[in-house]
N, C-alpha and C. Protein backbone atom coordinates (compact mmCIF):
# COMPACT_ATOMS: atom_id res chain seq x y z
N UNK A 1 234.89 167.83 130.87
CA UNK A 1 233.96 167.57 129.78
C UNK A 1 233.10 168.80 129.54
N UNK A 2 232.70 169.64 128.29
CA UNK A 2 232.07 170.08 127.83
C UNK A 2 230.79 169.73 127.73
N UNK A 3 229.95 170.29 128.42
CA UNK A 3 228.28 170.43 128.57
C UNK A 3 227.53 170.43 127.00
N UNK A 4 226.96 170.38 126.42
CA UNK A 4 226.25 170.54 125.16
C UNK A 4 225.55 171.86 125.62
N UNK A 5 224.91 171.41 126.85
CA UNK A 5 223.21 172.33 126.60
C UNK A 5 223.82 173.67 127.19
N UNK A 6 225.01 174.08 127.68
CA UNK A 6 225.07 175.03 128.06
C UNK A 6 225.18 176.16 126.86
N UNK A 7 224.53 177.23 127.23
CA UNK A 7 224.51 178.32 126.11
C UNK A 7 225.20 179.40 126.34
N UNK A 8 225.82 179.63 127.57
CA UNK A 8 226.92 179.97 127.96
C UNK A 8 228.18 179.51 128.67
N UNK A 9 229.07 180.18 129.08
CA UNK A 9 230.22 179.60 129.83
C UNK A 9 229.69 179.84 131.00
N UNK A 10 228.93 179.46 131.81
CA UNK A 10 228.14 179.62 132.97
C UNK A 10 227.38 178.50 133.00
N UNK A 11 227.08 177.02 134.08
CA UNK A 11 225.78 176.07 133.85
C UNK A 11 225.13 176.44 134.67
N UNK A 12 223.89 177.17 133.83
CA UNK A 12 223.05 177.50 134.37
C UNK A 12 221.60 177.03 134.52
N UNK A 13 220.83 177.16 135.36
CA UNK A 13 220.06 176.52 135.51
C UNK A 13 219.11 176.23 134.52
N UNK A 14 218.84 177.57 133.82
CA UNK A 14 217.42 177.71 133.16
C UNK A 14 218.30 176.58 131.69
N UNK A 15 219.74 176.97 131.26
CA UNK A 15 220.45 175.84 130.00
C UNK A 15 220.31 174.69 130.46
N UNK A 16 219.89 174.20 131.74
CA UNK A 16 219.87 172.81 132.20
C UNK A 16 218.73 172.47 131.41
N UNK A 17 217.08 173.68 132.07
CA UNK A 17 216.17 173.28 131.80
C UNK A 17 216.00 173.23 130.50
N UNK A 18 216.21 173.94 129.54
CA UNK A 18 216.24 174.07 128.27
C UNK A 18 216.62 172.57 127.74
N UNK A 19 217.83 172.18 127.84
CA UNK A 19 218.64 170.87 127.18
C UNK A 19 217.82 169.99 128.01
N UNK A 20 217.12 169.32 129.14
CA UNK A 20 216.61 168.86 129.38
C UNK A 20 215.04 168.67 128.64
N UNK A 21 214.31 169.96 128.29
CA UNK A 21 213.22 170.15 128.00
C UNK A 21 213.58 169.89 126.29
N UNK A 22 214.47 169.79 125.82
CA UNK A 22 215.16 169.13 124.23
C UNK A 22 214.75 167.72 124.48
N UNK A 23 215.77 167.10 125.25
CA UNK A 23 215.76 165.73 125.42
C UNK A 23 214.17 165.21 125.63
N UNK A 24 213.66 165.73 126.86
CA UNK A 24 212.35 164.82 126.51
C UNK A 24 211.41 165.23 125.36
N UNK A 25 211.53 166.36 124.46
CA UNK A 25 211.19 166.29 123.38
C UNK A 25 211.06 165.13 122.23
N UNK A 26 212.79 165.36 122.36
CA UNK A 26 213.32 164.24 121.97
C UNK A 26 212.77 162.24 121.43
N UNK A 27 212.62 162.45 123.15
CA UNK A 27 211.92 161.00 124.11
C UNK A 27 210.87 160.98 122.96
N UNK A 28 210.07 161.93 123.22
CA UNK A 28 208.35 162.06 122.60
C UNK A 28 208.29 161.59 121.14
N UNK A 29 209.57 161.90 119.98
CA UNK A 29 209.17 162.14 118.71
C UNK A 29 209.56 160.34 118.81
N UNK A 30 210.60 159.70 119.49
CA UNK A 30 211.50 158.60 119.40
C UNK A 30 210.14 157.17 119.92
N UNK A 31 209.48 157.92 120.74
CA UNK A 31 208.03 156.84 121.35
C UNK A 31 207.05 156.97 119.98
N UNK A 32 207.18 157.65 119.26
CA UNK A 32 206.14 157.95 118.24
C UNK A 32 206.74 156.92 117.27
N UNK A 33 208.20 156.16 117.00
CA UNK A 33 208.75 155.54 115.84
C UNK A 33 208.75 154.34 115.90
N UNK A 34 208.37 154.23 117.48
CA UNK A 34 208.66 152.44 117.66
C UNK A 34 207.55 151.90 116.86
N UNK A 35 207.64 150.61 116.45
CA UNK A 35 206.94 149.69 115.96
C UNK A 35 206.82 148.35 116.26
N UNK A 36 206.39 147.20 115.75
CA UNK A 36 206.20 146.10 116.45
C UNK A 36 207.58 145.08 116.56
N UNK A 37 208.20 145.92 115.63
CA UNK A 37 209.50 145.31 114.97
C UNK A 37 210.66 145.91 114.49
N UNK A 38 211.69 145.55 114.63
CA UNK A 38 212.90 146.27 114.40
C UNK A 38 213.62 147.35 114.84
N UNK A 39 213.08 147.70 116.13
CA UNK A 39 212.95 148.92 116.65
C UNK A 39 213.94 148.85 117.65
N UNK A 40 214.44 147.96 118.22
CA UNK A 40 215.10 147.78 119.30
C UNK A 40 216.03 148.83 119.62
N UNK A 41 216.69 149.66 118.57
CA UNK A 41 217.91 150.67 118.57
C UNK A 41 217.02 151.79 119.40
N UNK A 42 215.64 151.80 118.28
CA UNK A 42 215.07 153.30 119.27
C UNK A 42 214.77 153.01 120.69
N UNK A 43 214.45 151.99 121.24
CA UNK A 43 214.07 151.32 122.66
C UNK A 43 215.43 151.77 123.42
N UNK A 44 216.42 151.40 122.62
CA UNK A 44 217.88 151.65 123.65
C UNK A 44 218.17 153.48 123.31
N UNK A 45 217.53 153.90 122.64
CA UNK A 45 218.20 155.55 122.45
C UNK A 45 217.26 156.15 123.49
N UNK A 46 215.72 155.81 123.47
CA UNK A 46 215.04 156.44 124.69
C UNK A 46 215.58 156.10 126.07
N UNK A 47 215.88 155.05 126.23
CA UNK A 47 216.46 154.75 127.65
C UNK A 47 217.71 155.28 127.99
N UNK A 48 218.57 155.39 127.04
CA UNK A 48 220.11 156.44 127.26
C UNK A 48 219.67 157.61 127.35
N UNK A 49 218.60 158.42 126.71
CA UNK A 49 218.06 160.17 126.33
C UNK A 49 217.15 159.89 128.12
N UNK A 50 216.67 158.97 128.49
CA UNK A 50 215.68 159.08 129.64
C UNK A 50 216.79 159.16 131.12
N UNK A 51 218.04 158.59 130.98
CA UNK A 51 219.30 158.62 131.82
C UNK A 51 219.79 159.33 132.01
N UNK A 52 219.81 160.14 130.56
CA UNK A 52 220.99 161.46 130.80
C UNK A 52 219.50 162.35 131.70
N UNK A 53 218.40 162.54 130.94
CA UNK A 53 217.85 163.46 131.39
C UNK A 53 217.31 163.31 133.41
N UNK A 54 217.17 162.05 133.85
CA UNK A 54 217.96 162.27 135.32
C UNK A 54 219.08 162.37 135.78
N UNK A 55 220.02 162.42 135.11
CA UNK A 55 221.35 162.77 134.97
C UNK A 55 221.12 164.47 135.82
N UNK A 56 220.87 165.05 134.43
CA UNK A 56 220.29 166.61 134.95
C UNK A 56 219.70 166.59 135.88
N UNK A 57 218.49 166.15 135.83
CA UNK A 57 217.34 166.22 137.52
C UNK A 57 217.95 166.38 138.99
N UNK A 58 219.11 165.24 138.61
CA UNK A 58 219.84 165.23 139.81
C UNK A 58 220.98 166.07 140.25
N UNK A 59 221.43 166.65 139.14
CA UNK A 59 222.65 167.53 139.16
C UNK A 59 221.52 169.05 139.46
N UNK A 60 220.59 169.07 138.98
CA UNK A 60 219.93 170.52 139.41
C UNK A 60 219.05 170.16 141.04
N UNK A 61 218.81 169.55 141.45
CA UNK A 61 218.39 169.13 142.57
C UNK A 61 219.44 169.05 143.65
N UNK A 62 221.02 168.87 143.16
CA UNK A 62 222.15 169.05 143.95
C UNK A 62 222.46 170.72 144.17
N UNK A 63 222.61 170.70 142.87
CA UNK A 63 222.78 172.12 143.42
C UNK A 63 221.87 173.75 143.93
N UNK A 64 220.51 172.86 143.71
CA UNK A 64 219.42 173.42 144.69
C UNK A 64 219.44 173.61 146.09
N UNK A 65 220.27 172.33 146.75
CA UNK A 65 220.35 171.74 147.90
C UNK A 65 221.57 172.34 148.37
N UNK A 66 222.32 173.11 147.87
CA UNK A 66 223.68 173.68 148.19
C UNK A 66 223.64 174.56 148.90
């Protein structure tokens, strides 16, 4: 599988942090849309964008530990 956030053919750490530091961007604009109602889609897109982004945490914390 092909990485998105990588900005080279190399996964590197700092493209982790970068695509990570997107995503909870991301998170931030998506908490700003909810409303009292109808919102349920954005509720489930922050929680998939909040998954992947320990997704990363943990894959850079693995290979910290290497």
């Amino acid at each position: 599988m092909t990485d998105l956030y990588l900005d080279t053919e190399q996964n590197t750490l700092e493209s982790k942090m970068n695509y990570m530091n997107f995503l909870l961007h991301e998170i931030r604009i998506l908490r700003e849309r909810i409303q009292p109602h109808d919102t349920g889609h954005i509720h489930t897109t922050i929680n998939t964008l909040e998954q992947r982004v320990n997704e990363i945490q943990r894959e850079m914390i693995s290979e910290r530990d290497r």
